[in-house]
PDB file of N, CA and C in Angstrom:
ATOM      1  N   UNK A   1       5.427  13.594 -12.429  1.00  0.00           N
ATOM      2  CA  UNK A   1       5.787  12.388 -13.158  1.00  0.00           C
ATOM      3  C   UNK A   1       4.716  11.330 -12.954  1.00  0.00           C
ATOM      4  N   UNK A   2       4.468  10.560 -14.221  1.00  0.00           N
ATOM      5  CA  UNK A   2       3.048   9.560 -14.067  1.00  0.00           C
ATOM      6  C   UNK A   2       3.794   8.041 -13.751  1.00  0.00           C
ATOM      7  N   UNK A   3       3.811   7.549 -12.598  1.00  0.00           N
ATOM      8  CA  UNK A   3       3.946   6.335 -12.540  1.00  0.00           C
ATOM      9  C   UNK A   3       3.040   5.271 -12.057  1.00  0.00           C
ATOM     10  N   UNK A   4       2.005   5.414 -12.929  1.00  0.00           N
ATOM     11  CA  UNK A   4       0.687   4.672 -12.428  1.00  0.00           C
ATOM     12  C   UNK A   4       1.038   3.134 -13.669  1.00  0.00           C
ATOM     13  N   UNK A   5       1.673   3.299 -14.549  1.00  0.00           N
ATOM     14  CA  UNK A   5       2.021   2.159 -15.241  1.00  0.00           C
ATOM     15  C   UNK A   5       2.842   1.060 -14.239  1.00  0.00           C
ATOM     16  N   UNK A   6       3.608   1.907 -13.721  1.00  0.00           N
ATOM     17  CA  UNK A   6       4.873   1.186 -12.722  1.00  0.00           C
ATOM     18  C   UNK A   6       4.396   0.077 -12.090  1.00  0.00           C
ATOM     19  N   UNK A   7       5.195  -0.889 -11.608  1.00  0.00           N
ATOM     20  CA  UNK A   7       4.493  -1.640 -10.620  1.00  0.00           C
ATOM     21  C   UNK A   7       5.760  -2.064  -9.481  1.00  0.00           C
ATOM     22  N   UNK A   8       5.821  -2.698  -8.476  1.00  0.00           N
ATOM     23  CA  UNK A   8       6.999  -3.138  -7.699  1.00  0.00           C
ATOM     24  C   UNK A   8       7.430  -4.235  -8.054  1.00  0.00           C
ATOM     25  N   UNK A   9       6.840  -4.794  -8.776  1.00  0.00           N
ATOM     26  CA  UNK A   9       7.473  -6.230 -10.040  1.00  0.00           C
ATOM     27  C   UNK A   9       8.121  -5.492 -11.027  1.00  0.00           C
ATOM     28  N   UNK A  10       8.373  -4.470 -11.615  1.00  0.00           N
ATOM     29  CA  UNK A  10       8.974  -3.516 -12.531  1.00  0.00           C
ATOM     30  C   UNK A  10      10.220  -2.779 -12.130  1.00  0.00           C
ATOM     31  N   UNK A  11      11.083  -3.073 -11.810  1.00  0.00           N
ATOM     32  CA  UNK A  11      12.405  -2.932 -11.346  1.00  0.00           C
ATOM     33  C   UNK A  11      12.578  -1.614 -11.722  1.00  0.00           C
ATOM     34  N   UNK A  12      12.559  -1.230 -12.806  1.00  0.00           N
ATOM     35  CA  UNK A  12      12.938   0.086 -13.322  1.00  0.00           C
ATOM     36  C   UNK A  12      12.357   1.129 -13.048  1.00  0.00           C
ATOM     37  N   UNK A  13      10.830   1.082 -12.776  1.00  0.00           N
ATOM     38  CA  UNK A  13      10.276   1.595 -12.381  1.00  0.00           C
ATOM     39  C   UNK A  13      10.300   1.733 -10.590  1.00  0.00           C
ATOM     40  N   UNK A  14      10.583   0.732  -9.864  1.00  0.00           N
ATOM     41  CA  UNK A  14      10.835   0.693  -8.648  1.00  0.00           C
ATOM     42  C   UNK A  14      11.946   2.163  -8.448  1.00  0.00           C
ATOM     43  N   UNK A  15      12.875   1.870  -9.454  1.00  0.00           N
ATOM     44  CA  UNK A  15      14.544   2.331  -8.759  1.00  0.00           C
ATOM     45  C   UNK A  15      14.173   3.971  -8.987  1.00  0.00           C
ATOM     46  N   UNK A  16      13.144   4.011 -10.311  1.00  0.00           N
ATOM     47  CA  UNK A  16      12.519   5.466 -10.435  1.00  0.00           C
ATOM     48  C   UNK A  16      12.198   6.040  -9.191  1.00  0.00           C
ATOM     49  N   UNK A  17      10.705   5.113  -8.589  1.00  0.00           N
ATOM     50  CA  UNK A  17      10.345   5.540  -7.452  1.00  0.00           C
ATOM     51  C   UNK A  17      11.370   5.919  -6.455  1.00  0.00           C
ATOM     52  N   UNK A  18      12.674   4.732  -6.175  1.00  0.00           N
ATOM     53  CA  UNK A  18      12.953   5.105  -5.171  1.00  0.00           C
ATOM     54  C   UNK A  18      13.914   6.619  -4.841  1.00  0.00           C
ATOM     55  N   UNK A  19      14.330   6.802  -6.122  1.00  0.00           N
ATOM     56  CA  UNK A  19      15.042   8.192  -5.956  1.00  0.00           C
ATOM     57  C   UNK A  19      14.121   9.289  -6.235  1.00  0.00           C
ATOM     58  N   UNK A  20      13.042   8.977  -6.253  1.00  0.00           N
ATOM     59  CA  UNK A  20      12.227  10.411  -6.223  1.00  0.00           C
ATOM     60  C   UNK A  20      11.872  10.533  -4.755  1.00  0.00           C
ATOM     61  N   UNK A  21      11.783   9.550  -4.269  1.00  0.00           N
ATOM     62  CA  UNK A  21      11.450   9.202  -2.644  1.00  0.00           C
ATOM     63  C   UNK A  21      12.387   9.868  -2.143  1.00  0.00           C
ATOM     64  N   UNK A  22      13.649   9.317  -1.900  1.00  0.00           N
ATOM     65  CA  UNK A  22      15.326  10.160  -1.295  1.00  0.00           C
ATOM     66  C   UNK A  22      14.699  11.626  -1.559  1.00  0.00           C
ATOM     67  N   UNK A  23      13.868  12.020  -2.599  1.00  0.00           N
ATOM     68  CA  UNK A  23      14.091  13.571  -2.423  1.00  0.00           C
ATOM     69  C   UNK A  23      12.823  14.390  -2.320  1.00  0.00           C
ATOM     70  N   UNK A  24      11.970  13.378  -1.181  1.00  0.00           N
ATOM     71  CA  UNK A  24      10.867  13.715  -0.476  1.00  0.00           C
ATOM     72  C   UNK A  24       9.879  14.019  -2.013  1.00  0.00           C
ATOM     73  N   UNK A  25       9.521  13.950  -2.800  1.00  0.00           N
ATOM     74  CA  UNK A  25       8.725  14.105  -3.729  1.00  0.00           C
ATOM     75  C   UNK A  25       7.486  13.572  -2.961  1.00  0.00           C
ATOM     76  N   UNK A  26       6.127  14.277  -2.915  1.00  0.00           N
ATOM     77  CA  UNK A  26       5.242  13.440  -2.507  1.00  0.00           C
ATOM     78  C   UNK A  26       4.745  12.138  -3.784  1.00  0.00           C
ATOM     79  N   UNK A  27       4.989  13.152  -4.646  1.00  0.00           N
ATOM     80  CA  UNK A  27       4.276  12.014  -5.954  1.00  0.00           C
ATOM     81  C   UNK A  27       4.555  10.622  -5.482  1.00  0.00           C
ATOM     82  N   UNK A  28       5.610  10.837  -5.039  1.00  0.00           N
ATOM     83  CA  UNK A  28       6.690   9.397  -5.273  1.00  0.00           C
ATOM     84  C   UNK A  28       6.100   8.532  -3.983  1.00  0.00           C
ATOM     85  N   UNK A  29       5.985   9.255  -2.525  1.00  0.00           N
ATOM     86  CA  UNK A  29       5.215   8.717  -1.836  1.00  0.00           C
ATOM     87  C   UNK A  29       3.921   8.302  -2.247  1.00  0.00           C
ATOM     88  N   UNK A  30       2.869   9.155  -2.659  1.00  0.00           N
ATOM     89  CA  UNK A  30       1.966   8.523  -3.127  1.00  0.00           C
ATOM     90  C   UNK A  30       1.924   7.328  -3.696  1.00  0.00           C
ATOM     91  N   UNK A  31       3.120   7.171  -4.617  1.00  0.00           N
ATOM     92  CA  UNK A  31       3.196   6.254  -6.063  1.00  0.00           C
ATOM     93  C   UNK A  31       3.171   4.851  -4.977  1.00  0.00           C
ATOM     94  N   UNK A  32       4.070   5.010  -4.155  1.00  0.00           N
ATOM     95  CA  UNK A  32       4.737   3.791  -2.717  1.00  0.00           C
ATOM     96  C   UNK A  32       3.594   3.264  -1.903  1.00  0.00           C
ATOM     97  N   UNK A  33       2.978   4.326  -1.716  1.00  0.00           N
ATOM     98  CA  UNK A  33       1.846   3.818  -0.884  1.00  0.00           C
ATOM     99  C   UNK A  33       0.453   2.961  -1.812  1.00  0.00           C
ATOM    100  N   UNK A  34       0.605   3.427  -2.998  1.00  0.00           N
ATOM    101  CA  UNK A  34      -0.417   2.908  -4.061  1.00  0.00           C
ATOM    102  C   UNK A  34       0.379   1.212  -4.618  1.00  0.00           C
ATOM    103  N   UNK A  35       1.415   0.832  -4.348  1.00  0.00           N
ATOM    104  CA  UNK A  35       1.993   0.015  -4.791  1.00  0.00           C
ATOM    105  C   UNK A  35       2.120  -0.486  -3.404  1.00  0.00           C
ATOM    106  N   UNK A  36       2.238  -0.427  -2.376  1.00  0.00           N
ATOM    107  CA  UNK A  36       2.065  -1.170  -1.218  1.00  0.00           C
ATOM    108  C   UNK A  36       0.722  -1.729  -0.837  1.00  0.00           C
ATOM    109  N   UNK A  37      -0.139  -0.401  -1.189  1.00  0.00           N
ATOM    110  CA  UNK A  37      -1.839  -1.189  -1.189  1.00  0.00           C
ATOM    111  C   UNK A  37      -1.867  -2.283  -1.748  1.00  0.00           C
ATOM    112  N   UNK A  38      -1.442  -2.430  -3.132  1.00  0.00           N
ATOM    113  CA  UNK A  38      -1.349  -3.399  -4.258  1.00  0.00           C
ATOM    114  C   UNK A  38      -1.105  -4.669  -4.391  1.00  0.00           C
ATOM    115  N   UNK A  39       0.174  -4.629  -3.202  1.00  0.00           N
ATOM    116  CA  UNK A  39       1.211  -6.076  -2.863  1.00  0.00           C
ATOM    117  C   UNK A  39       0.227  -6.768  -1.855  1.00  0.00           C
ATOM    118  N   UNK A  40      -0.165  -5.611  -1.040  1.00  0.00           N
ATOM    119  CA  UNK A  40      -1.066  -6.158   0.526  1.00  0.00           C
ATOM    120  C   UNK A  40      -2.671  -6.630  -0.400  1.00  0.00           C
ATOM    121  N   UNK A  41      -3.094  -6.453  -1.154  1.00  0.00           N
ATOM    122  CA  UNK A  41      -4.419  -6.889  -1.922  1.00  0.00           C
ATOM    123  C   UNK A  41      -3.972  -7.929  -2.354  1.00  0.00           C
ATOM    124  N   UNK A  42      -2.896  -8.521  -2.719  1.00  0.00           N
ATOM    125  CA  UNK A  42      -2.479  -9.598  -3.634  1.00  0.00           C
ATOM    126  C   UNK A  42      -1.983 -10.666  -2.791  1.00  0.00           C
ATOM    127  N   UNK A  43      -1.550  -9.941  -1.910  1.00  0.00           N
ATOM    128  CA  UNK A  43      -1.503 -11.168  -0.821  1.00  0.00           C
ATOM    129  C   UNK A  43      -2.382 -11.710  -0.160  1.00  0.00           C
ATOM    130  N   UNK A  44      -3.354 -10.578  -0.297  1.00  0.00           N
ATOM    131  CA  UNK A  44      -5.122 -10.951   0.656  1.00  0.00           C
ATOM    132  C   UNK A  44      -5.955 -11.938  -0.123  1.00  0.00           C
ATOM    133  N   UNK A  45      -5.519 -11.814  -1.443  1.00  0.00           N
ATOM    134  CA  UNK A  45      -6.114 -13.215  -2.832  1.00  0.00           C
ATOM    135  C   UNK A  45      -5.760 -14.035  -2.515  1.00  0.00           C
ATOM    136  N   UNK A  46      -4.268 -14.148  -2.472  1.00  0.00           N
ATOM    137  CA  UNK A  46      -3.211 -15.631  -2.396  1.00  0.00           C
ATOM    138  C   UNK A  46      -3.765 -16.138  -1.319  1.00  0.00           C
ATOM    139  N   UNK A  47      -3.931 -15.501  -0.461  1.00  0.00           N
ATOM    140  CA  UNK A  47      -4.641 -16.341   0.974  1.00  0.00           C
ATOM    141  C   UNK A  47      -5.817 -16.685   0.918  1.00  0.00           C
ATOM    142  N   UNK A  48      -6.749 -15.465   0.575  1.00  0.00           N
ATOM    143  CA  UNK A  48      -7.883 -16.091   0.253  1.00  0.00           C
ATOM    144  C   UNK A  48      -7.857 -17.030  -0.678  1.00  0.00           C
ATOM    145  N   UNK A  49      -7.301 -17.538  -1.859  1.00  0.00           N
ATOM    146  CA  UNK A  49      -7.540 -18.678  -2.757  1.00  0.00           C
ATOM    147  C   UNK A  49      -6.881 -19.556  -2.021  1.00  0.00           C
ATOM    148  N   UNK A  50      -5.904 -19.713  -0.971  1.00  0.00           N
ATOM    149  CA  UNK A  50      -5.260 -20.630  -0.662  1.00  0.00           C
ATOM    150  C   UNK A  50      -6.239 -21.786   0.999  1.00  0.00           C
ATOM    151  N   UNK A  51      -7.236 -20.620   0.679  1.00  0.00           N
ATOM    152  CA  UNK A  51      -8.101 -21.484   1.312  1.00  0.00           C
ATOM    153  C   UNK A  51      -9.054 -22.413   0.966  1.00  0.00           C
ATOM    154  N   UNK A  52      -9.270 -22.245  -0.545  1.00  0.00           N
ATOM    155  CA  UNK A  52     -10.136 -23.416  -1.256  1.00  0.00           C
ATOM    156  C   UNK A  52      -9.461 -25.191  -1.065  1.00  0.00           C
ATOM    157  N   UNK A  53     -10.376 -25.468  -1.198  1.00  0.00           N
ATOM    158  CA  UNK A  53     -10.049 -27.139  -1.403  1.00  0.00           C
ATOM    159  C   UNK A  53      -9.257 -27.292  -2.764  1.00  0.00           C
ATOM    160  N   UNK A  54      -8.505 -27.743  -2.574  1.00  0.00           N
ATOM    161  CA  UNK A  54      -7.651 -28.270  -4.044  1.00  0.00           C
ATOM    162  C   UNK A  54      -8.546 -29.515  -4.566  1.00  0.00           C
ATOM    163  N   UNK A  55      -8.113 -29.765  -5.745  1.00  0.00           N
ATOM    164  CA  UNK A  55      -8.568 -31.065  -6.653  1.00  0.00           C
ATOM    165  C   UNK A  55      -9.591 -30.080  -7.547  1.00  0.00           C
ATOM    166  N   UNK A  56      -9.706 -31.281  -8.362  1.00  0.00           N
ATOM    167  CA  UNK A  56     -10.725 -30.841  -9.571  1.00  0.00           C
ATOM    168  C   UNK A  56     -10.157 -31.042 -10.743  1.00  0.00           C
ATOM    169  N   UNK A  57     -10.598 -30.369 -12.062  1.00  0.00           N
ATOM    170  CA  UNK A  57      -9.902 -30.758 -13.453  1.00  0.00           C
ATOM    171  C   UNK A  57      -8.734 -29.881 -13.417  1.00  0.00           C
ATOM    172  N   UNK A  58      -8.411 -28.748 -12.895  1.00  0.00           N
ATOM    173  CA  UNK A  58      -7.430 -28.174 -13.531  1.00  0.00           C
ATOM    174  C   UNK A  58      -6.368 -27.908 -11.920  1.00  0.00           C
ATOM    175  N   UNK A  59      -5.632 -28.614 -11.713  1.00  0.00           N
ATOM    176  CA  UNK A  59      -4.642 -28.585 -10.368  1.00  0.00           C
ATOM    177  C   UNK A  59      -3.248 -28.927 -10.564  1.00  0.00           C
ATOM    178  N   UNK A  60      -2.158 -27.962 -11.655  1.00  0.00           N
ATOM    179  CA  UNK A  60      -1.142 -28.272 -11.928  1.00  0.00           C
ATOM    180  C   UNK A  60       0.029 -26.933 -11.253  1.00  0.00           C
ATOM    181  N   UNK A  61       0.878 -26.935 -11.662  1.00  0.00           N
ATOM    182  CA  UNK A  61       1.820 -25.811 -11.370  1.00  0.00           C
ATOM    183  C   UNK A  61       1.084 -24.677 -12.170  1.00  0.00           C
ATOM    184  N   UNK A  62       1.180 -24.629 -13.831  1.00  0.00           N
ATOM    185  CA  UNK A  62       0.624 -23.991 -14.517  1.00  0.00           C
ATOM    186  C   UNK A  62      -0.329 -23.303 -14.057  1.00  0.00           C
ATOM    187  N   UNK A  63      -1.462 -23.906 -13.107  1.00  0.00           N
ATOM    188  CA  UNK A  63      -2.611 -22.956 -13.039  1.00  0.00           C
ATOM    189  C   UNK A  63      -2.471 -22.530 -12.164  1.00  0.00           C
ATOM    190  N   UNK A  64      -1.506 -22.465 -11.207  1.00  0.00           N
ATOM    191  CA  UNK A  64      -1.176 -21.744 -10.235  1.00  0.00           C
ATOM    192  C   UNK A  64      -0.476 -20.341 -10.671  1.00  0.00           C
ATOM    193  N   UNK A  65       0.491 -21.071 -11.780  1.00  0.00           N
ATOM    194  CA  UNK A  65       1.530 -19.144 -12.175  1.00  0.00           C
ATOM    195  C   UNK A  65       0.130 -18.571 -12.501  1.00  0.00           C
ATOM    196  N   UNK A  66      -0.893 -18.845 -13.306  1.00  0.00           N
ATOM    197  CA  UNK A  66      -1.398 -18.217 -14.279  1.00  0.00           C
ATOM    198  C   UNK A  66      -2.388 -17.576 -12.931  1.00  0.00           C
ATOM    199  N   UNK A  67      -2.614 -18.306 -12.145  1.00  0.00           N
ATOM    200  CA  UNK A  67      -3.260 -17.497 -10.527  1.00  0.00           C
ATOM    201  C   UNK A  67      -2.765 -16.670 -10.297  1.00  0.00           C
ATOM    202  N   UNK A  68      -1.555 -17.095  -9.992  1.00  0.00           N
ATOM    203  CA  UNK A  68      -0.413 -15.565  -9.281  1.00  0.00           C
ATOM    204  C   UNK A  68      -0.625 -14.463 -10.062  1.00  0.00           C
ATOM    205  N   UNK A  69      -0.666 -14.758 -11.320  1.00  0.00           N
ATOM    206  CA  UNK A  69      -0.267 -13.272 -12.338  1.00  0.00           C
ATOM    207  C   UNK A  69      -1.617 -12.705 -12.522  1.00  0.00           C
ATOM    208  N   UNK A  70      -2.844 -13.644 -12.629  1.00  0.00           N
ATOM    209  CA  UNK A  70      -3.949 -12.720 -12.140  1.00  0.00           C
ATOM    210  C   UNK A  70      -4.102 -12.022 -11.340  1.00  0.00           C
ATOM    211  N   UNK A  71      -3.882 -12.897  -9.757  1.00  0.00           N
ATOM    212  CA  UNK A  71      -4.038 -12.195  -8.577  1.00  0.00           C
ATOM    213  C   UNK A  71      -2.618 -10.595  -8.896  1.00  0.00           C
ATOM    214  N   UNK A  72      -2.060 -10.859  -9.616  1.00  0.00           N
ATOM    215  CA  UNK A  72      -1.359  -9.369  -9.309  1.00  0.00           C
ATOM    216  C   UNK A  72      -2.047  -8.339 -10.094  1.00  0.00           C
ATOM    217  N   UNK A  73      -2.162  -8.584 -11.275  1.00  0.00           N
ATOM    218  CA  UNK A  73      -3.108  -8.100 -12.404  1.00  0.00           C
ATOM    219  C   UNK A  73      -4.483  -7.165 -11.549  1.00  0.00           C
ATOM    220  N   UNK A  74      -5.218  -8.390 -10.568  1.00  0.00           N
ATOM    221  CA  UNK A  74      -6.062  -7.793 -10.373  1.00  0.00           C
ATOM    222  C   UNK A  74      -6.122  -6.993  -9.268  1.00  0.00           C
ATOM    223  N   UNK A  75      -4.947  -7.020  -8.383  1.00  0.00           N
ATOM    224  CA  UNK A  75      -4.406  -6.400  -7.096  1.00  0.00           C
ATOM    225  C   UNK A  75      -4.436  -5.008  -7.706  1.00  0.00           C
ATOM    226  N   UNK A  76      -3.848  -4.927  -8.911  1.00  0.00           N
ATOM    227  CA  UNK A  76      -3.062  -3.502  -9.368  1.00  0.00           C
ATOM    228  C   UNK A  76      -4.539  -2.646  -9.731  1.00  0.00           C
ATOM    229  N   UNK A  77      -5.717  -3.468 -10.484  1.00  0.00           N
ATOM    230  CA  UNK A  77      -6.726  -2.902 -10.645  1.00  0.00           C
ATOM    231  C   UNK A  77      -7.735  -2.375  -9.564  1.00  0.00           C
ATOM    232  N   UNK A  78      -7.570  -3.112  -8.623  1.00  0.00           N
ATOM    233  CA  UNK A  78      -8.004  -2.966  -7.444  1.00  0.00           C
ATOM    234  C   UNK A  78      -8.210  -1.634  -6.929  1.00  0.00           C
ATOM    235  N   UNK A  79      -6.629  -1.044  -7.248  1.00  0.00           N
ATOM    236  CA  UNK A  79      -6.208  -0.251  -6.099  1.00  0.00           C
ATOM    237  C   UNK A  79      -5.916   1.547  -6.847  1.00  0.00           C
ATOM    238  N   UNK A  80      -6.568   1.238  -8.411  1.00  0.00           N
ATOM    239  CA  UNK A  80      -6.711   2.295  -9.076  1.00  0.00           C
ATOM    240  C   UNK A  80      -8.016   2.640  -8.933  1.00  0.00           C
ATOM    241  N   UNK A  81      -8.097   4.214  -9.005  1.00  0.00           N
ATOM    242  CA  UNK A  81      -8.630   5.404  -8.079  1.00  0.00           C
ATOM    243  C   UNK A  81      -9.235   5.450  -6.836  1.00  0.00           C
ATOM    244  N   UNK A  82      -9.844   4.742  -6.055  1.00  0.00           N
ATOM    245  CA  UNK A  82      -9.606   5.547  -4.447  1.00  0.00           C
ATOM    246  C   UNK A  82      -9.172   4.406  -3.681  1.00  0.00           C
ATOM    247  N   UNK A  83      -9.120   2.717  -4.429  1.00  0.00           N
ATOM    248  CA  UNK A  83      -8.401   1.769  -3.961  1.00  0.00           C
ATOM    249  C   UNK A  83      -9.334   1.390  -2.929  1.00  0.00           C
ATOM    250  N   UNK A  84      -8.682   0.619  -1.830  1.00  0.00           N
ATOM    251  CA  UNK A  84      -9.485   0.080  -0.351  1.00  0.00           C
ATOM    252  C   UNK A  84      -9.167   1.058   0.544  1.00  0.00           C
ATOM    253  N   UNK A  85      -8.782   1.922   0.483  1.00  0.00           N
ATOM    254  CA  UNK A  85      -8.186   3.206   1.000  1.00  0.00           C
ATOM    255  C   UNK A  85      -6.994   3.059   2.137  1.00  0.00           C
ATOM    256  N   UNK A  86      -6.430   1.910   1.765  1.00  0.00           N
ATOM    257  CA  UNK A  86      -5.416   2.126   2.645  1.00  0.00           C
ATOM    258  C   UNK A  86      -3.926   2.965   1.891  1.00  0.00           C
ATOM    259  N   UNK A  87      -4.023   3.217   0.810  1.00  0.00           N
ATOM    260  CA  UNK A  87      -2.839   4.008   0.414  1.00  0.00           C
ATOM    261  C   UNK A  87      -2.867   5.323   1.220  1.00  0.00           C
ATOM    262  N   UNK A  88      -3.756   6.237   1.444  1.00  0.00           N
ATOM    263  CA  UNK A  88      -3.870   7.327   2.187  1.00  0.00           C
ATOM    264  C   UNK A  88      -3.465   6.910   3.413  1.00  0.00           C
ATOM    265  N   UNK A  89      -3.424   6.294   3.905  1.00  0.00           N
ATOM    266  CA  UNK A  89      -3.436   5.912   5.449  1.00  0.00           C
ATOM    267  C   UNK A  89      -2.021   5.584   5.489  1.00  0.00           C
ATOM    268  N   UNK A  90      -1.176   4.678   4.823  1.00  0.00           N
ATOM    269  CA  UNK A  90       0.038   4.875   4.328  1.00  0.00           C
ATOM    270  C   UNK A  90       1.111   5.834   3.832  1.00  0.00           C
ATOM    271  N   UNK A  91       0.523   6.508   2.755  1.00  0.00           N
ATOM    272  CA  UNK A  91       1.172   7.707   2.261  1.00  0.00           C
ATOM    273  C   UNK A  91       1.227   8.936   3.797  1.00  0.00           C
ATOM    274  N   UNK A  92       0.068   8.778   4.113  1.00  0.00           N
ATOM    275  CA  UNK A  92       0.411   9.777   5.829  1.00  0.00           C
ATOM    276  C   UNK A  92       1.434   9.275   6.692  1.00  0.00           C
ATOM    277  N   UNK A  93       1.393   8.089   6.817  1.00  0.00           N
ATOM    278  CA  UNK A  93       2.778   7.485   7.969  1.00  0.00           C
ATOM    279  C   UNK A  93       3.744   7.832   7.217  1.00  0.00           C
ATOM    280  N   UNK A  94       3.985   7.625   5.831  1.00  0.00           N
ATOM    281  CA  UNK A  94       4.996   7.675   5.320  1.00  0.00           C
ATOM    282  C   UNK A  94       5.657   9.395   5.027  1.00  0.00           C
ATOM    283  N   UNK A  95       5.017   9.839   5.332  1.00  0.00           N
ATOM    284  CA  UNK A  95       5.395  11.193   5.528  1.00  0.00           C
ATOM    285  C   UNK A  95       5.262  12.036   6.520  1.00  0.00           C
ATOM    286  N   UNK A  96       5.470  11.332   7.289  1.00  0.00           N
ATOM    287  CA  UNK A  96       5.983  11.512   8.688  1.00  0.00           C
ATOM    288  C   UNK A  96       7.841  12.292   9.038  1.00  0.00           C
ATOM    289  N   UNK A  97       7.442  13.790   9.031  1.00  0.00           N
ATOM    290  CA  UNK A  97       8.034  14.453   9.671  1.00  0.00           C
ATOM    291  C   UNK A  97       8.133  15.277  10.973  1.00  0.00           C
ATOM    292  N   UNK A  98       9.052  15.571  11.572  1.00  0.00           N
ATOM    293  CA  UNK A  98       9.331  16.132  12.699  1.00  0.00           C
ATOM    294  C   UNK A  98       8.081  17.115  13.311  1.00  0.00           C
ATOM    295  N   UNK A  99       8.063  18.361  12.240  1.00  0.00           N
ATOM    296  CA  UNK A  99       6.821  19.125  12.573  1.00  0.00           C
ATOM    297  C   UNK A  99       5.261  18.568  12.732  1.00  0.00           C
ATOM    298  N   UNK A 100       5.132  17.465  12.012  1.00  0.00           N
ATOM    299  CA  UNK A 100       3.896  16.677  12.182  1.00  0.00           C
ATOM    300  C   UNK A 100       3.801  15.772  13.354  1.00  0.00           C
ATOM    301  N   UNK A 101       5.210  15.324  13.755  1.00  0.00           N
ATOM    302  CA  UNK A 101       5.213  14.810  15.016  1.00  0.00           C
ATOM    303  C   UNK A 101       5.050  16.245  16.568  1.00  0.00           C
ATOM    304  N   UNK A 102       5.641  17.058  16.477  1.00  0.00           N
ATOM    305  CA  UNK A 102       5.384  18.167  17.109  1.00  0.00           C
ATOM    306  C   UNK A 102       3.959  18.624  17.716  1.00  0.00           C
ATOM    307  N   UNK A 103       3.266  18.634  16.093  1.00  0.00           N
ATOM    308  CA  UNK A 103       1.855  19.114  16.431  1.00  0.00           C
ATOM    309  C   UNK A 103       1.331  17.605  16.846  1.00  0.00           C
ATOM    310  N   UNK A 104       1.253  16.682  16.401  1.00  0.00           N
ATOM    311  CA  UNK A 104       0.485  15.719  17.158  1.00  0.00           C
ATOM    312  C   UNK A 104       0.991  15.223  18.634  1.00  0.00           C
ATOM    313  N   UNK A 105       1.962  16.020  18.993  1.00  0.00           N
ATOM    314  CA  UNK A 105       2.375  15.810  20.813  1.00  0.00           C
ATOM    315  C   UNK A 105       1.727  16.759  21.297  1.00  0.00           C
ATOM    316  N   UNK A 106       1.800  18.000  20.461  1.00  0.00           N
ATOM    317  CA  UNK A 106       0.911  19.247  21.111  1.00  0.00           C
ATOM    318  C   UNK A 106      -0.472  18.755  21.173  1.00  0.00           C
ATOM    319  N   UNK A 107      -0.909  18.620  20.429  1.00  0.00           N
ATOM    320  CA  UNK A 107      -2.406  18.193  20.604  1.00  0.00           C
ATOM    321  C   UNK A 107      -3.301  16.635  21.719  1.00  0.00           C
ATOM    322  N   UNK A 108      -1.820  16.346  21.721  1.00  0.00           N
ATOM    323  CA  UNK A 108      -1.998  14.838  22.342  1.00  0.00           C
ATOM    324  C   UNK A 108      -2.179  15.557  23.560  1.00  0.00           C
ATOM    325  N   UNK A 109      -1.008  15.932  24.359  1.00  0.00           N
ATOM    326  CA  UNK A 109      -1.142  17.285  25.439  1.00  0.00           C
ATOM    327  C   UNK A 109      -1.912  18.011  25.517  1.00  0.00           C
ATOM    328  N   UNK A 110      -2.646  18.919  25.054  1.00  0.00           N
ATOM    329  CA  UNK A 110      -3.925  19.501  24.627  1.00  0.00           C
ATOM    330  C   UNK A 110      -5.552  18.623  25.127  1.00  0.00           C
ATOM    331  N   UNK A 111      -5.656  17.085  24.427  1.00  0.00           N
ATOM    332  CA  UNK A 111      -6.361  16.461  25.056  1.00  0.00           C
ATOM    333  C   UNK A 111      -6.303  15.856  26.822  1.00  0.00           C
ATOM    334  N   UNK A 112      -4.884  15.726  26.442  1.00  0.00           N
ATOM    335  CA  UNK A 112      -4.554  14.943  28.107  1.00  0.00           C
ATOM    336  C   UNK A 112      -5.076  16.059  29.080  1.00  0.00           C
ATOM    337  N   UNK A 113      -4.662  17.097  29.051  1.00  0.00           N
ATOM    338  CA  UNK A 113      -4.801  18.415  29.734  1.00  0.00           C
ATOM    339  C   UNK A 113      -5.975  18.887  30.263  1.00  0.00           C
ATOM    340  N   UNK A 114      -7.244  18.847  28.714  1.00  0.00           N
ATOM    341  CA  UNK A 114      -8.769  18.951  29.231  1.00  0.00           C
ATOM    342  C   UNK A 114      -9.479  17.984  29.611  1.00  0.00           C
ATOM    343  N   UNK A 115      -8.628  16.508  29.354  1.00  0.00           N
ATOM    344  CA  UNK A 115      -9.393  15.713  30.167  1.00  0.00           C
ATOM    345  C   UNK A 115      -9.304  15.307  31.368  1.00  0.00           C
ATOM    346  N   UNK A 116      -8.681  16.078  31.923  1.00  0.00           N
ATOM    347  CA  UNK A 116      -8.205  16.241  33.566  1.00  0.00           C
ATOM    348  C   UNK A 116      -9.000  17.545  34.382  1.00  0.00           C
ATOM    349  N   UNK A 117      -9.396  18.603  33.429  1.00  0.00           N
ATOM    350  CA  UNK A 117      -9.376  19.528  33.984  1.00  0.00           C
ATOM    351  C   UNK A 117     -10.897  19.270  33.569  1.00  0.00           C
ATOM    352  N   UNK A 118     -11.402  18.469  33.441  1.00  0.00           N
ATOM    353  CA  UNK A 118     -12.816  18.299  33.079  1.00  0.00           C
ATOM    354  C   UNK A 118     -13.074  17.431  33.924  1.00  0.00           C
ATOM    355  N   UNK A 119     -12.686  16.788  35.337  1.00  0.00           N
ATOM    356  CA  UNK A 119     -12.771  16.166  36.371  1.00  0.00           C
ATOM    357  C   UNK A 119     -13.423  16.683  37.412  1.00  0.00           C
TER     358      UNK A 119
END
């Protein structure tokens, strides 16, 4: 299923995501983690613009929505095809199961082990 239109401002599309999620779909993770990159880029604008000096010709409410909806606009562009790469880094936590926790204790053990015996 293509939900690269979707966004987490898109309700309908959210409630899509979230029941494909309930049923472990990776797509759907992917889709979550690409839309979390998205929110976290848009918030990294808002801050960054919120550090300029105010004043000048144009300093009303107005040019602020019309900020916001850029900064999301351009969050979303941002983060289409390999993004800042934090969706991967996300989509992995987020699929975080038991057996993946398993092997990364085994291996954690594995290191602890030779780096003792390498003393």
């Amino acid at each position: 299923m293509n939900l690269s239109g979707t966004s987490y401002h898109d309700f309908s599309g959210f409630a899509q995501m979230r029941a494909q999620a309930k049923q472990a779909d990776s797509q759907a993770t992917q889709s979550v983690a690409k839309q979390f990159e998205s929110l976290f880029v848009q918030m990294m604008l808002k801050e960054m613009r919120d550090t300029l000096p105010e004043g000048g010709l144009f300093t009303d409410q107005n040019l602020r929505f019309y900020q916001d909806m850029l900064d999301k606009e351009l969050s979303q562009s941002m983060v289409e095809g390999d993004g800042m790469g934090l969706a991967p880094v996300i989509e992995r936590q987020l699929g975080y199961t038991p057996e993946a926790s398993a092997l990364e204790h085994t291996l954690h053990r594995q290191a602890s082990s030779s780096s003792l015996n390498s003393r």
